[in-house]
N, C-alpha and C. Protein backbone atom coordinates (compact mmCIF):
# COMPACT_ATOMS: atom_id res chain seq x y z
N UNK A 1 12.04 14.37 35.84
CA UNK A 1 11.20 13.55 36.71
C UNK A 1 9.82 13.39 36.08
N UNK A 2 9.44 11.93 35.93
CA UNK A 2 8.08 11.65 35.43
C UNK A 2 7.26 11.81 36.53
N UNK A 3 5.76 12.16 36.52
CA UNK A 3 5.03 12.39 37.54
C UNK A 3 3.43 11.90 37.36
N UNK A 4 3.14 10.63 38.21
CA UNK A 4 1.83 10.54 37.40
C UNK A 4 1.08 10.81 38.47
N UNK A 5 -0.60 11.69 38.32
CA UNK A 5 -1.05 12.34 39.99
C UNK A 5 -2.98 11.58 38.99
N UNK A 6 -3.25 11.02 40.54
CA UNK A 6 -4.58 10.21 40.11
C UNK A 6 -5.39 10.67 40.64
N UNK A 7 -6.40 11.22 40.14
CA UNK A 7 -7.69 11.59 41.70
C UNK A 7 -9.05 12.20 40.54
N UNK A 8 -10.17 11.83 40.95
CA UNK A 8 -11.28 11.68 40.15
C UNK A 8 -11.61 13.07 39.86
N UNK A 9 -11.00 14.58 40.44
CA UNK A 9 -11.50 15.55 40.80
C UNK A 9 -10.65 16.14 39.65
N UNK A 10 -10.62 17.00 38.73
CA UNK A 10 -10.34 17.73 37.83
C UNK A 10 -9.48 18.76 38.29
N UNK A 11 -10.19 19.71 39.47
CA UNK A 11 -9.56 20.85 39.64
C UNK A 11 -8.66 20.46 40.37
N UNK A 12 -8.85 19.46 41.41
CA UNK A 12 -7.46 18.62 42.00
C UNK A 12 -6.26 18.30 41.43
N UNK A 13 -6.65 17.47 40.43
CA UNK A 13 -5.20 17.41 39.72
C UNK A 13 -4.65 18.46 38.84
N UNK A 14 -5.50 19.46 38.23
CA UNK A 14 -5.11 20.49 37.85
C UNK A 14 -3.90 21.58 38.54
N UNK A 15 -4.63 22.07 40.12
CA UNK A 15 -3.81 22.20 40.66
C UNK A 15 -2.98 21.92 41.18
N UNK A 16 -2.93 20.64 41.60
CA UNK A 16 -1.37 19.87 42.23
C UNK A 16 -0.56 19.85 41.50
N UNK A 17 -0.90 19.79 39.85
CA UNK A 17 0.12 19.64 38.60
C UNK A 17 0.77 21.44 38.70
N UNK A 18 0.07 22.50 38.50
CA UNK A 18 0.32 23.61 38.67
C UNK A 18 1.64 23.63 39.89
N UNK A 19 0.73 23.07 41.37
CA UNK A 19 1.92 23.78 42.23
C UNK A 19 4.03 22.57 42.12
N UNK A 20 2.82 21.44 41.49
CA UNK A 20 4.41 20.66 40.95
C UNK A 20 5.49 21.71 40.29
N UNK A 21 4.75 22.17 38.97
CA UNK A 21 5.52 22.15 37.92
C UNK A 21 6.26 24.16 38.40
N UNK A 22 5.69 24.24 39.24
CA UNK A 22 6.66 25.61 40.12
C UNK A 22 7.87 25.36 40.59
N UNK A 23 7.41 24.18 41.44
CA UNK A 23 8.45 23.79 42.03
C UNK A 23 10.11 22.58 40.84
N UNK A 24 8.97 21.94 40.08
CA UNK A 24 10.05 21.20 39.28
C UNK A 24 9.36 21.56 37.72
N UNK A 25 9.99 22.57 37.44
CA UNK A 25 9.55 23.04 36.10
C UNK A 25 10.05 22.41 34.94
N UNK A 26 11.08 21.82 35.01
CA UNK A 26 10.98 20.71 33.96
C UNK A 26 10.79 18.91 34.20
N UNK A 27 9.69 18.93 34.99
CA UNK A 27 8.99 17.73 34.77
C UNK A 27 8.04 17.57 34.18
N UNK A 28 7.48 16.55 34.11
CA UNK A 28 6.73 15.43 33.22
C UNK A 28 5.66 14.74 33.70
N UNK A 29 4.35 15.98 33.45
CA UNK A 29 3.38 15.41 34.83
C UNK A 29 2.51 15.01 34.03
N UNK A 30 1.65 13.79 34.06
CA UNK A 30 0.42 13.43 33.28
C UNK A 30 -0.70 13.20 34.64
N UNK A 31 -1.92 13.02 33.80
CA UNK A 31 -2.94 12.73 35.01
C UNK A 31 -3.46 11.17 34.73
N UNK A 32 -4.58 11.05 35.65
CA UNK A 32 -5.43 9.68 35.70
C UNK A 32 -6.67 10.01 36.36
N UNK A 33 -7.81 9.85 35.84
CA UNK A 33 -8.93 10.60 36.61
C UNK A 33 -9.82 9.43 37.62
N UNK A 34 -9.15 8.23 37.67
CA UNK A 34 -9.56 6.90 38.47
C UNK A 34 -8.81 5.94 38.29
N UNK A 35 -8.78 4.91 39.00
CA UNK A 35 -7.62 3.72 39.03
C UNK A 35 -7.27 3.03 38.41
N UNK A 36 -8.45 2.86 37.26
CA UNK A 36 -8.38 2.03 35.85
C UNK A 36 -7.35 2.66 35.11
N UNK A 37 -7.65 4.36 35.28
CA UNK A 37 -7.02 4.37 34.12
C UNK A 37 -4.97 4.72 34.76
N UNK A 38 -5.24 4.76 36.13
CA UNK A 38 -3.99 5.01 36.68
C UNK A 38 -3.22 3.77 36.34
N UNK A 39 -4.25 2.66 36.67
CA UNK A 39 -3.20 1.18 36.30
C UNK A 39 -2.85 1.27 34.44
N UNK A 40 -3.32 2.20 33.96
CA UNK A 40 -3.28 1.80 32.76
C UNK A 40 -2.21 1.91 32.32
N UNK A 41 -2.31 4.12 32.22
CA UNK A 41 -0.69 4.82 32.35
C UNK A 41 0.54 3.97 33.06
N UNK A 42 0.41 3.65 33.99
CA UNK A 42 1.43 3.13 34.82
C UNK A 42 2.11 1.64 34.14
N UNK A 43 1.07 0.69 33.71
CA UNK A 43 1.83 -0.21 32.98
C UNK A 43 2.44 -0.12 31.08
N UNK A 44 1.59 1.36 31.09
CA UNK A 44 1.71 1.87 29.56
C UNK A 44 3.50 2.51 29.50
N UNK A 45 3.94 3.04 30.54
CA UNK A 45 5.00 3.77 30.58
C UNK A 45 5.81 3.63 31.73
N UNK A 46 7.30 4.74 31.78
CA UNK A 46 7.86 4.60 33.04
C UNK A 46 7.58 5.81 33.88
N UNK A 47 7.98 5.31 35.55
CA UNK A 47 7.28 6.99 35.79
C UNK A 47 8.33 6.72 37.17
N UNK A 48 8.58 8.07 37.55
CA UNK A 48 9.77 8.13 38.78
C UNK A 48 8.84 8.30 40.08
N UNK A 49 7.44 8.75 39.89
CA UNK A 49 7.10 8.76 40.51
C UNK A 49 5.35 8.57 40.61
N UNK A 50 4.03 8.17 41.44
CA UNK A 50 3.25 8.32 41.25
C UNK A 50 2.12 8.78 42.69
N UNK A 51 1.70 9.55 42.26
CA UNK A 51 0.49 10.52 43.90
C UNK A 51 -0.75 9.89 43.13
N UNK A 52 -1.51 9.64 44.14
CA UNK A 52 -2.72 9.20 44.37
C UNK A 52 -3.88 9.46 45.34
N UNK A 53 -4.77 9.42 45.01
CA UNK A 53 -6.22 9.78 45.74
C UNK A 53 -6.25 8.52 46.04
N UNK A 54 -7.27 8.49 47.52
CA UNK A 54 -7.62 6.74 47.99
C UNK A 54 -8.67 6.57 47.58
N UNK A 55 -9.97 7.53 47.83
CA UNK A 55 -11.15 7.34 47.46
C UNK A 55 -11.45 7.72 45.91
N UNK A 56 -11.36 6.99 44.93
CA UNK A 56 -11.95 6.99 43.60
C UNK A 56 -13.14 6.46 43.04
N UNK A 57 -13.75 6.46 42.13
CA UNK A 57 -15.15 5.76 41.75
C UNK A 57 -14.53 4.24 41.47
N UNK A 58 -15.57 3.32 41.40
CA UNK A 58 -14.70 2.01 40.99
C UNK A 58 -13.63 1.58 41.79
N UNK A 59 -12.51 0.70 41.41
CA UNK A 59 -11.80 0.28 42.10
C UNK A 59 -10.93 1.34 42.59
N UNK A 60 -10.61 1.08 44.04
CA UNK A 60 -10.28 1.96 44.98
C UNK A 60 -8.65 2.31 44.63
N UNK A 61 -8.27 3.53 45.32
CA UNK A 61 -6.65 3.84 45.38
C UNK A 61 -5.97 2.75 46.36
N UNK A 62 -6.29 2.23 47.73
CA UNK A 62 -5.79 0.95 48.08
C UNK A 62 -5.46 -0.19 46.85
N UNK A 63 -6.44 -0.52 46.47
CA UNK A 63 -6.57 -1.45 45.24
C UNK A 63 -5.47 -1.51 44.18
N UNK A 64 -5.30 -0.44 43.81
CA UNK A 64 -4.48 0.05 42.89
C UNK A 64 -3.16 0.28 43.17
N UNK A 65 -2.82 0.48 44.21
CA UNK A 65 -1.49 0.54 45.13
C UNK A 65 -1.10 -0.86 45.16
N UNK A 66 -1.44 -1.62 45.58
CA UNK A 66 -1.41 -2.83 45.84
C UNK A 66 -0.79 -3.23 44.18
N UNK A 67 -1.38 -3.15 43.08
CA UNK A 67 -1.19 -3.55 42.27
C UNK A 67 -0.58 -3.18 41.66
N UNK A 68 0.28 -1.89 41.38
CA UNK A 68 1.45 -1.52 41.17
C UNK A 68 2.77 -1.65 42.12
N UNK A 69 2.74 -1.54 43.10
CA UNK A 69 3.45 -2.63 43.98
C UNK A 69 3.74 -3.43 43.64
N UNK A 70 3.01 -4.86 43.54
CA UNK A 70 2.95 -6.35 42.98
C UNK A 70 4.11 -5.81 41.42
N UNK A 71 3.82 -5.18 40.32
CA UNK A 71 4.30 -5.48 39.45
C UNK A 71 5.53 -4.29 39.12
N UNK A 72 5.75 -2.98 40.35
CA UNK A 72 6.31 -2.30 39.96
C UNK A 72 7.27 -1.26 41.53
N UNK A 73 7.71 -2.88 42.11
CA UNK A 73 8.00 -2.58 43.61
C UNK A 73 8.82 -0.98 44.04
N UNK A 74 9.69 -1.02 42.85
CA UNK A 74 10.55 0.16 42.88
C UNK A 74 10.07 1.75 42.92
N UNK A 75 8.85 1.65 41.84
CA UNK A 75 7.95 2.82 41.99
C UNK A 75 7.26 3.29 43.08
N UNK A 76 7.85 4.64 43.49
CA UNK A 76 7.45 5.44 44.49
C UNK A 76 5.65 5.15 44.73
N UNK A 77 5.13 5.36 45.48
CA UNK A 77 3.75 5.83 45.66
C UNK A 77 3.05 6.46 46.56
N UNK A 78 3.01 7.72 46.40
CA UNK A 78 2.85 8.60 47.93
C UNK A 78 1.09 8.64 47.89
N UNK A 79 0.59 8.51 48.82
CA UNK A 79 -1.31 8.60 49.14
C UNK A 79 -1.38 9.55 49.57
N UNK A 80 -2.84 10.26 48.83
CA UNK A 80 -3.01 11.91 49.79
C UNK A 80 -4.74 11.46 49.76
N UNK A 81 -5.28 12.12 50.49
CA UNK A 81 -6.49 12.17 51.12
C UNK A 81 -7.28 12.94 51.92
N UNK A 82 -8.40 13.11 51.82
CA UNK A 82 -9.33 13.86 52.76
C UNK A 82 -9.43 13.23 54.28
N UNK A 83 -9.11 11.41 54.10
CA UNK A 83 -9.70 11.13 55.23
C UNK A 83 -8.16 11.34 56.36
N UNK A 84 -8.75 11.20 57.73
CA UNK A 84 -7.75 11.08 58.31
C UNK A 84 -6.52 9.72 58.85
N UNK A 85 -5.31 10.31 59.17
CA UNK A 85 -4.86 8.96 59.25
C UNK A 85 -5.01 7.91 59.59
N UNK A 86 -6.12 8.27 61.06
CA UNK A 86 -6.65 7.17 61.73
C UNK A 86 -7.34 5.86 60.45
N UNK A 87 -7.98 6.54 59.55
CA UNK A 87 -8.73 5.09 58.95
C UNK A 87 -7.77 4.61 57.66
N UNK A 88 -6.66 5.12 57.26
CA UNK A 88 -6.36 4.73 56.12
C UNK A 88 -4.61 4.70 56.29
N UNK A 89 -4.25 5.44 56.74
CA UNK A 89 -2.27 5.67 56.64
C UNK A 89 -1.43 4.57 57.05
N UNK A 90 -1.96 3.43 57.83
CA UNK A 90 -1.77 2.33 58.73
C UNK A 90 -2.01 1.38 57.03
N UNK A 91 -3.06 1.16 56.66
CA UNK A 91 -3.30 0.26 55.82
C UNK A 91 -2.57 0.83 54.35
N UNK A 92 -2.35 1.81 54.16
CA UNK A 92 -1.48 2.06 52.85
C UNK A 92 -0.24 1.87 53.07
N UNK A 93 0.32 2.11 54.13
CA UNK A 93 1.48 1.58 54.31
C UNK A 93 1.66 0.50 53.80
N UNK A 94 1.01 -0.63 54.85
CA UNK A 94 0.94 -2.32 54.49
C UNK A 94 0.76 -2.44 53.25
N UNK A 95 0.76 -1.59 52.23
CA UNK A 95 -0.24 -1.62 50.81
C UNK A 95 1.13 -1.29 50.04
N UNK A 96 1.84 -0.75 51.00
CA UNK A 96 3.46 -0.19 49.96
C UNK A 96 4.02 0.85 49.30
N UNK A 97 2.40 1.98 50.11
CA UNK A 97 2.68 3.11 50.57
C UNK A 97 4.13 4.18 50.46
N UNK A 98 4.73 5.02 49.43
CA UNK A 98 5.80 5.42 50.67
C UNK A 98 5.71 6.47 51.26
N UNK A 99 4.37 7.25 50.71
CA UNK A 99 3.80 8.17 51.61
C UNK A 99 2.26 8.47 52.05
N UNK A 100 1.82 8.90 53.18
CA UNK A 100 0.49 9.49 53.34
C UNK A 100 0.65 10.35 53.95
N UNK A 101 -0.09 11.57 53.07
CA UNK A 101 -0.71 13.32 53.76
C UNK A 101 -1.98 13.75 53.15
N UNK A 102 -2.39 14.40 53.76
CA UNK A 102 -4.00 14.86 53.83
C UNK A 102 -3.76 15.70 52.90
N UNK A 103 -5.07 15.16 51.93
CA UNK A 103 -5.34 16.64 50.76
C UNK A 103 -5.62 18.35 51.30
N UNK A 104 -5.40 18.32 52.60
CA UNK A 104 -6.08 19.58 53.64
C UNK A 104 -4.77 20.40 53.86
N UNK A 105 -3.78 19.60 53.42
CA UNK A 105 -2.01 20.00 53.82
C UNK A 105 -1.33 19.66 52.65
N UNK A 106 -1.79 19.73 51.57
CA UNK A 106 -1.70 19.22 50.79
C UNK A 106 0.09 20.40 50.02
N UNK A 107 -0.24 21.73 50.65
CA UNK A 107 0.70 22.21 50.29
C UNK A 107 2.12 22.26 50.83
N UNK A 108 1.70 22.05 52.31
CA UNK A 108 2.83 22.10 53.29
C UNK A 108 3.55 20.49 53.11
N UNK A 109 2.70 19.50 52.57
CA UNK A 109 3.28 18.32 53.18
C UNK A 109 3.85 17.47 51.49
N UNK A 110 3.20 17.80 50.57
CA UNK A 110 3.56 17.44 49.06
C UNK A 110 5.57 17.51 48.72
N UNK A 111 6.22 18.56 48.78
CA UNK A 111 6.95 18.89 48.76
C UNK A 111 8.19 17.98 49.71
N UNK A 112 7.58 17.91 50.88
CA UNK A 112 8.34 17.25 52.04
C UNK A 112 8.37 15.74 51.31
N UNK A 113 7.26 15.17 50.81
CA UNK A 113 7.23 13.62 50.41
C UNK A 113 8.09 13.79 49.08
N UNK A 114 7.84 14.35 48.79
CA UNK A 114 8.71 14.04 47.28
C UNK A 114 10.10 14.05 47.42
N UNK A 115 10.59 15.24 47.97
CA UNK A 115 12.13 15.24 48.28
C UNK A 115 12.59 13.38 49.46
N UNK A 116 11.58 13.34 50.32
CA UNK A 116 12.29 12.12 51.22
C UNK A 116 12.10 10.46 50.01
N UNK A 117 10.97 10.63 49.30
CA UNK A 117 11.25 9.20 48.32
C UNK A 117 12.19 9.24 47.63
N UNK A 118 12.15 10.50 46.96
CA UNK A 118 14.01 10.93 45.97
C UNK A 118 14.97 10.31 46.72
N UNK A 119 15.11 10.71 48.15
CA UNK A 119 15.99 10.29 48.97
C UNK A 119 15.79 8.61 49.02
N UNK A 120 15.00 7.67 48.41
CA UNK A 120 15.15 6.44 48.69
C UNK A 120 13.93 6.18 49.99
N UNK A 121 13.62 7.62 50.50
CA UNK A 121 12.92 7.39 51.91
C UNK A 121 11.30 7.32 52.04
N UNK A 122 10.77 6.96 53.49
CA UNK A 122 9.54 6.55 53.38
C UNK A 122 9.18 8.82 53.72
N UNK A 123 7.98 8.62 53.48
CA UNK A 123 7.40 9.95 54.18
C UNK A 123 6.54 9.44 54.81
N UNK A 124 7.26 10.06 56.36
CA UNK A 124 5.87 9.43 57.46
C UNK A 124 6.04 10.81 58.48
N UNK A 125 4.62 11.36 58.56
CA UNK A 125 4.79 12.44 59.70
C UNK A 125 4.72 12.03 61.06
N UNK A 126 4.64 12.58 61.87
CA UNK A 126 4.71 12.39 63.15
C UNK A 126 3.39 11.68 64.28
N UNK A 127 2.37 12.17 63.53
CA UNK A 127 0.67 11.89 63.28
C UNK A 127 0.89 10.63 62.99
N UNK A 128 1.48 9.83 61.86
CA UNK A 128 1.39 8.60 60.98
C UNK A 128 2.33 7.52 61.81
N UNK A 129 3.42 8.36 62.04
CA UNK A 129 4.17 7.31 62.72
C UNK A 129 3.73 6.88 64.36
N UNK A 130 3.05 7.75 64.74
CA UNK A 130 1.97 7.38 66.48
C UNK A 130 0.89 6.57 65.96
N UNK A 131 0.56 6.45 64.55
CA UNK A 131 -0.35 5.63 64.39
C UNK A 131 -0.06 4.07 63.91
N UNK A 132 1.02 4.31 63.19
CA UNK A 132 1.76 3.10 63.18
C UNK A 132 1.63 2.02 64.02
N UNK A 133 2.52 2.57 64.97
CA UNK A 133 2.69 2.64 66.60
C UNK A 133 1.55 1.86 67.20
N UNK A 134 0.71 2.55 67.10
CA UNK A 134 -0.56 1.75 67.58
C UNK A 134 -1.03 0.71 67.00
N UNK A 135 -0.79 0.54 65.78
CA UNK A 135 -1.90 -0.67 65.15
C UNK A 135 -0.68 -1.24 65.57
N UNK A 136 0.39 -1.50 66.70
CA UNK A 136 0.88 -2.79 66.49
C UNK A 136 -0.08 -2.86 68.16
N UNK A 137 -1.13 -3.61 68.14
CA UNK A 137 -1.97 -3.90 69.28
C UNK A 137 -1.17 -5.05 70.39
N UNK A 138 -1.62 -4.62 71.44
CA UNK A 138 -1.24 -5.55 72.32
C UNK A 138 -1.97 -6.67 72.60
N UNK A 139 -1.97 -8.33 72.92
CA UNK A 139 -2.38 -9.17 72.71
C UNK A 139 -3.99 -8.83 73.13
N UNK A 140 -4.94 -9.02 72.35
CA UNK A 140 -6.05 -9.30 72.94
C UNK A 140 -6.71 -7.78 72.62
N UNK A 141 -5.86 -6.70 72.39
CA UNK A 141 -6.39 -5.18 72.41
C UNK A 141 -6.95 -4.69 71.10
N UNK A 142 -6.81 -5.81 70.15
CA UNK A 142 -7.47 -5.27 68.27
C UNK A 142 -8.95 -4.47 68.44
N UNK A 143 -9.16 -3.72 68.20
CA UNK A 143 -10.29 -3.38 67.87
C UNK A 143 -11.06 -3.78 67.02
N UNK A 144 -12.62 -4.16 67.03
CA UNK A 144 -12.96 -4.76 65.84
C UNK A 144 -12.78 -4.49 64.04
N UNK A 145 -12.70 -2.94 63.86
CA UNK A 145 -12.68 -2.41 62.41
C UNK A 145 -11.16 -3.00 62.20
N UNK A 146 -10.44 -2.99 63.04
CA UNK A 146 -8.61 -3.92 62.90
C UNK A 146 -9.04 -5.22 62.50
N UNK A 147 -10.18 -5.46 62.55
CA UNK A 147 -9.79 -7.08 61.98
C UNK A 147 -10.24 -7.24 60.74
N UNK A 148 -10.85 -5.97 60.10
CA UNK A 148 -11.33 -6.17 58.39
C UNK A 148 -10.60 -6.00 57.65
N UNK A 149 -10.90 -6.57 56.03
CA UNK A 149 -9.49 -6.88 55.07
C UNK A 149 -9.82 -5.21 54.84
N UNK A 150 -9.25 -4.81 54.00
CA UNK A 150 -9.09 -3.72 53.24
C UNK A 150 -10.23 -3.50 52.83
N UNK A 151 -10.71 -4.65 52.09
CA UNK A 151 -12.30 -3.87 50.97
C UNK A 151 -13.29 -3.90 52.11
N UNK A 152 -13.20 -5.36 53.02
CA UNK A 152 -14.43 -5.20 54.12
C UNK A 152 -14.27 -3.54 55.03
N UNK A 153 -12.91 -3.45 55.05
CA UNK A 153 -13.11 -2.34 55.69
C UNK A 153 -13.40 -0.29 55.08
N UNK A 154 -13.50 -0.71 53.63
CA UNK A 154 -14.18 0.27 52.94
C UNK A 154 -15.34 0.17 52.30
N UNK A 155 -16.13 -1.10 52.49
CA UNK A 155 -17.66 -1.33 52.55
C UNK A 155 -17.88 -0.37 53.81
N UNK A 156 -16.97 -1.41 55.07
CA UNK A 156 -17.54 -0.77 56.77
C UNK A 156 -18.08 0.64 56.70
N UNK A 157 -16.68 1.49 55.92
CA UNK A 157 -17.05 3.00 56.03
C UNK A 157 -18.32 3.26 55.34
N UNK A 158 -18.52 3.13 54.22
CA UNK A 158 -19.66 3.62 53.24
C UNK A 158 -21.17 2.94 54.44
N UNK A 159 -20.63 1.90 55.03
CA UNK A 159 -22.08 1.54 55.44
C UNK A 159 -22.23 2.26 56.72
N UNK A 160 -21.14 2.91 57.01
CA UNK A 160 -21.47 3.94 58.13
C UNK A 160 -21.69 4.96 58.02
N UNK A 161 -21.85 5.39 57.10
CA UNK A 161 -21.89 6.67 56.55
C UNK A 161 -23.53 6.75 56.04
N UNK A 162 -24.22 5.84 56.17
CA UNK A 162 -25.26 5.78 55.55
C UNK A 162 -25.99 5.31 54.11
N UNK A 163 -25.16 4.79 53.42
CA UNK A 163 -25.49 4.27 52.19
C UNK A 163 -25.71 2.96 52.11
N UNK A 164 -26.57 2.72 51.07
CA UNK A 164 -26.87 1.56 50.90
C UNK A 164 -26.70 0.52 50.45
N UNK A 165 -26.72 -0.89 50.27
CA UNK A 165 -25.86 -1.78 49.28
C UNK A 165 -25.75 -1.81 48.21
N UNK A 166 -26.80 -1.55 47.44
CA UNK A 166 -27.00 -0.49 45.81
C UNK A 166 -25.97 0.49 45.76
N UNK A 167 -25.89 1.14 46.49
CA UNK A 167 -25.20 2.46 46.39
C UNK A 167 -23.92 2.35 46.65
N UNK A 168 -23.25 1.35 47.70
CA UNK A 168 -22.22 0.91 47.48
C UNK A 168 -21.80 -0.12 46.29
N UNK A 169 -22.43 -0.59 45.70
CA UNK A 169 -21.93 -1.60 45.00
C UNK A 169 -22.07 -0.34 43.59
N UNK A 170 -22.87 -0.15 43.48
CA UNK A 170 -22.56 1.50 42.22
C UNK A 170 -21.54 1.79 42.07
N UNK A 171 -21.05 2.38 43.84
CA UNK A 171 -20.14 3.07 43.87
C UNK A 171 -18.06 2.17 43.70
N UNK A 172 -18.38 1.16 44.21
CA UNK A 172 -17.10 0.34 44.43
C UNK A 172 -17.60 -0.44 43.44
N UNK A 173 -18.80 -0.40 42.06
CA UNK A 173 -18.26 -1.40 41.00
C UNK A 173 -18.13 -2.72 40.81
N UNK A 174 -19.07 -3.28 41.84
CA UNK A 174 -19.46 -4.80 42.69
C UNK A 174 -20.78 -4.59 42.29
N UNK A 175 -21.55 -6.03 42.65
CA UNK A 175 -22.83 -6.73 42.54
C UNK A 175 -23.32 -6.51 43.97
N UNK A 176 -24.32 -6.31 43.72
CA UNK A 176 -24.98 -5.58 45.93
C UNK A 176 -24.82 -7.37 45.85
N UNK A 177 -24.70 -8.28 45.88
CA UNK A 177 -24.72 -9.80 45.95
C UNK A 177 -23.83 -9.46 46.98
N UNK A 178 -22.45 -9.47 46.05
CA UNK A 178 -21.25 -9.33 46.43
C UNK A 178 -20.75 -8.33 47.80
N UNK A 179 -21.80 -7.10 47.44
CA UNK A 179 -21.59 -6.12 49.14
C UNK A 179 -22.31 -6.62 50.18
N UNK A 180 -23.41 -7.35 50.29
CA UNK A 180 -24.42 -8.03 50.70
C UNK A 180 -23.43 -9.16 51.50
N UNK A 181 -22.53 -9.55 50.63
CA UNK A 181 -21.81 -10.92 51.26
C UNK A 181 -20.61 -9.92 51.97
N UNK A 182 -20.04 -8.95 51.52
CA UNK A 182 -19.11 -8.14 52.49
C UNK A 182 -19.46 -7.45 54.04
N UNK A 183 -21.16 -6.93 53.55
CA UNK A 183 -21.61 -6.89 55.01
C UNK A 183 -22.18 -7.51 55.69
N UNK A 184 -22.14 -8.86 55.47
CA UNK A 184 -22.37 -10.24 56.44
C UNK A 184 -20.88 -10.26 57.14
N UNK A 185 -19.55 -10.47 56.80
CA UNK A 185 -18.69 -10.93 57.03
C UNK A 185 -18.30 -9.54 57.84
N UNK A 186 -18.75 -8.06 57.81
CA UNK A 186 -18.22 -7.12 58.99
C UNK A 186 -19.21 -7.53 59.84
N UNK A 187 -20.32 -7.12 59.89
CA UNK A 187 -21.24 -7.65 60.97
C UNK A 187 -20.81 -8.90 61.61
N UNK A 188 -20.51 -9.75 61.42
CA UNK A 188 -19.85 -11.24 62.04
C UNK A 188 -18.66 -10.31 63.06
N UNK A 189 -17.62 -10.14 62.13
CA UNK A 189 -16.01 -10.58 62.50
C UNK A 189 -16.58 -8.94 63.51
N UNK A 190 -17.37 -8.05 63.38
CA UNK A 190 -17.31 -6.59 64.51
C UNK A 190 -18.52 -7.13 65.29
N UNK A 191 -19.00 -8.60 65.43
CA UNK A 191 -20.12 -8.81 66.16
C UNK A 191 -21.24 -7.79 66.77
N UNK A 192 -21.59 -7.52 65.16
CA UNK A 192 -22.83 -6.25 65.33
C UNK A 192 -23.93 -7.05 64.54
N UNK A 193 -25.48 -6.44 64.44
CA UNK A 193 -26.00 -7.08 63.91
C UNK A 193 -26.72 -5.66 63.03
N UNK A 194 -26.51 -4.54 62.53
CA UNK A 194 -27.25 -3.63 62.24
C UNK A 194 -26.07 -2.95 61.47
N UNK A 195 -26.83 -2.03 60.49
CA UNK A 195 -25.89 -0.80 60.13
C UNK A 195 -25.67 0.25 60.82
N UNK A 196 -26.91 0.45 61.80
CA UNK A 196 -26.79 1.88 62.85
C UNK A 196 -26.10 0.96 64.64
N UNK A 197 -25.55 0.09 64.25
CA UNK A 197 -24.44 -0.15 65.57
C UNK A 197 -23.07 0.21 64.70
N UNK A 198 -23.17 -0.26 63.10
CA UNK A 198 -21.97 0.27 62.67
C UNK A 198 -21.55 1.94 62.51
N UNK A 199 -22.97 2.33 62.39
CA UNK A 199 -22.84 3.72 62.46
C UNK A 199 -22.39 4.59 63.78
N UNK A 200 -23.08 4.05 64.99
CA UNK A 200 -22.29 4.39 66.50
C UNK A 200 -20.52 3.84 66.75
N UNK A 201 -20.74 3.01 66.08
CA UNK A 201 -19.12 2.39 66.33
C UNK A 201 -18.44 3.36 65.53
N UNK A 202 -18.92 4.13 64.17
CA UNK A 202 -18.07 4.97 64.02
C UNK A 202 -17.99 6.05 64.19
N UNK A 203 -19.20 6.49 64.60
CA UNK A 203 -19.38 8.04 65.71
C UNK A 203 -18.49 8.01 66.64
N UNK A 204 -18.05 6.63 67.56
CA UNK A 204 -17.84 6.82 69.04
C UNK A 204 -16.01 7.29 68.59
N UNK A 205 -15.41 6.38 67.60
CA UNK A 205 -13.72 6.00 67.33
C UNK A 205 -13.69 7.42 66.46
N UNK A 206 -14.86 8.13 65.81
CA UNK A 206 -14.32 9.03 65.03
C UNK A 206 -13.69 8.95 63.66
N UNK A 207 -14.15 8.00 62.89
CA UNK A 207 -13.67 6.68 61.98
C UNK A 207 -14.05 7.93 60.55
N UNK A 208 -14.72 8.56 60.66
CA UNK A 208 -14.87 9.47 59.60
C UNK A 208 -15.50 10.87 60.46
């Protein structure tokens, strides 16, 4: 089994490769320390399987999902993360996802995903699948952060979190022009006019 594991953090992939290669000691694990270079490996070679971080420097693990998808439908792609399911497990799915678990469970829940994609299957916990569940909204019930694309809605976070359009555009690898024009279009479509209404909107939902 080929194994490719992406995440900007060193000791992260260090150890996930460690508790892999216990469990499947003769596999074939390489790393990727951000998405560039995950898309790179990935169109450089074949791989049975690939784990990923969402939040990377530069272009995002959404991003990158998406785009191995597009050119490599068959390839597994399980998402692990700090954040919770609420802001991200719903949209990786749609992204082609076949798994999401929290880097926090990272031991209990790694193992479980790998054996159900082997199986052909999705990995969805019980948490993921109530959330599912929900984003199918009832007419009229969307919440506003439901109506942002993917990137508007990982500007949303960073700008709730307190950072700035410099600092996002640093960080996601854009022109503040370009974040500048992303947080016009959340402010519109979440009919807010501030960053600290976006910041209560995500205090109140718990969004981070």
């Amino acid at each position: 089994m080929k194994i490719l594991i992406a995440d900007d953090h060193a000791i992260v992939r260090r150890g996930l490769k460690e508790i892999l290669l216990d469990e499947y000691p003769s596999a074939i694990i390489d790393e990727a320390r951000d998405a560039e270079e995950l898309l790179k490996k990935v169109f450089q070679d074949k791989w049975d399987l690939v784990i990923s971080d969402l939040n990377m420097p530069g272009r995002s693990g959404l991003d990158a999902l998406k785009q191995i998808k597009q050119a490599f439908p068959k390839v597994p792609v399980l998402i692990m993360s700090v954040y919770s399911e609420d802001q991200y497990a719903v949209r990786a799915f749609r992204a082609g996802a076949s798994g999401y678990f929290n880097k926090n469970c990272i031991h209990e829940e790694v193992f479980k995903a790998i054996e159900s994609v082997r199986k052909g299957k999705k990995y969805i916990t019980a948490s993921v699948a109530e959330k599912l569940a929900d984003a199918i909204p009832a007419q009229g019930d969307e919440k506003p952060h439901q109506q942002l694309s993917d990137r508007e809605f990982e500007v949303f976070k960073l700008l709730a979190t307190g950072k700035t359009v410099s600092e996002i555009a640093s960080q996601l690898s854009l022109s503040s022009n370009t974040v500048s024009t992303y947080r016009a279009r959340i402010l519109d479509k979440m009919n807010m006019h501030s960053n600290n209404e976006l910041m209560r909107y995500a205090l109140e939902l718990r969004l981070f």
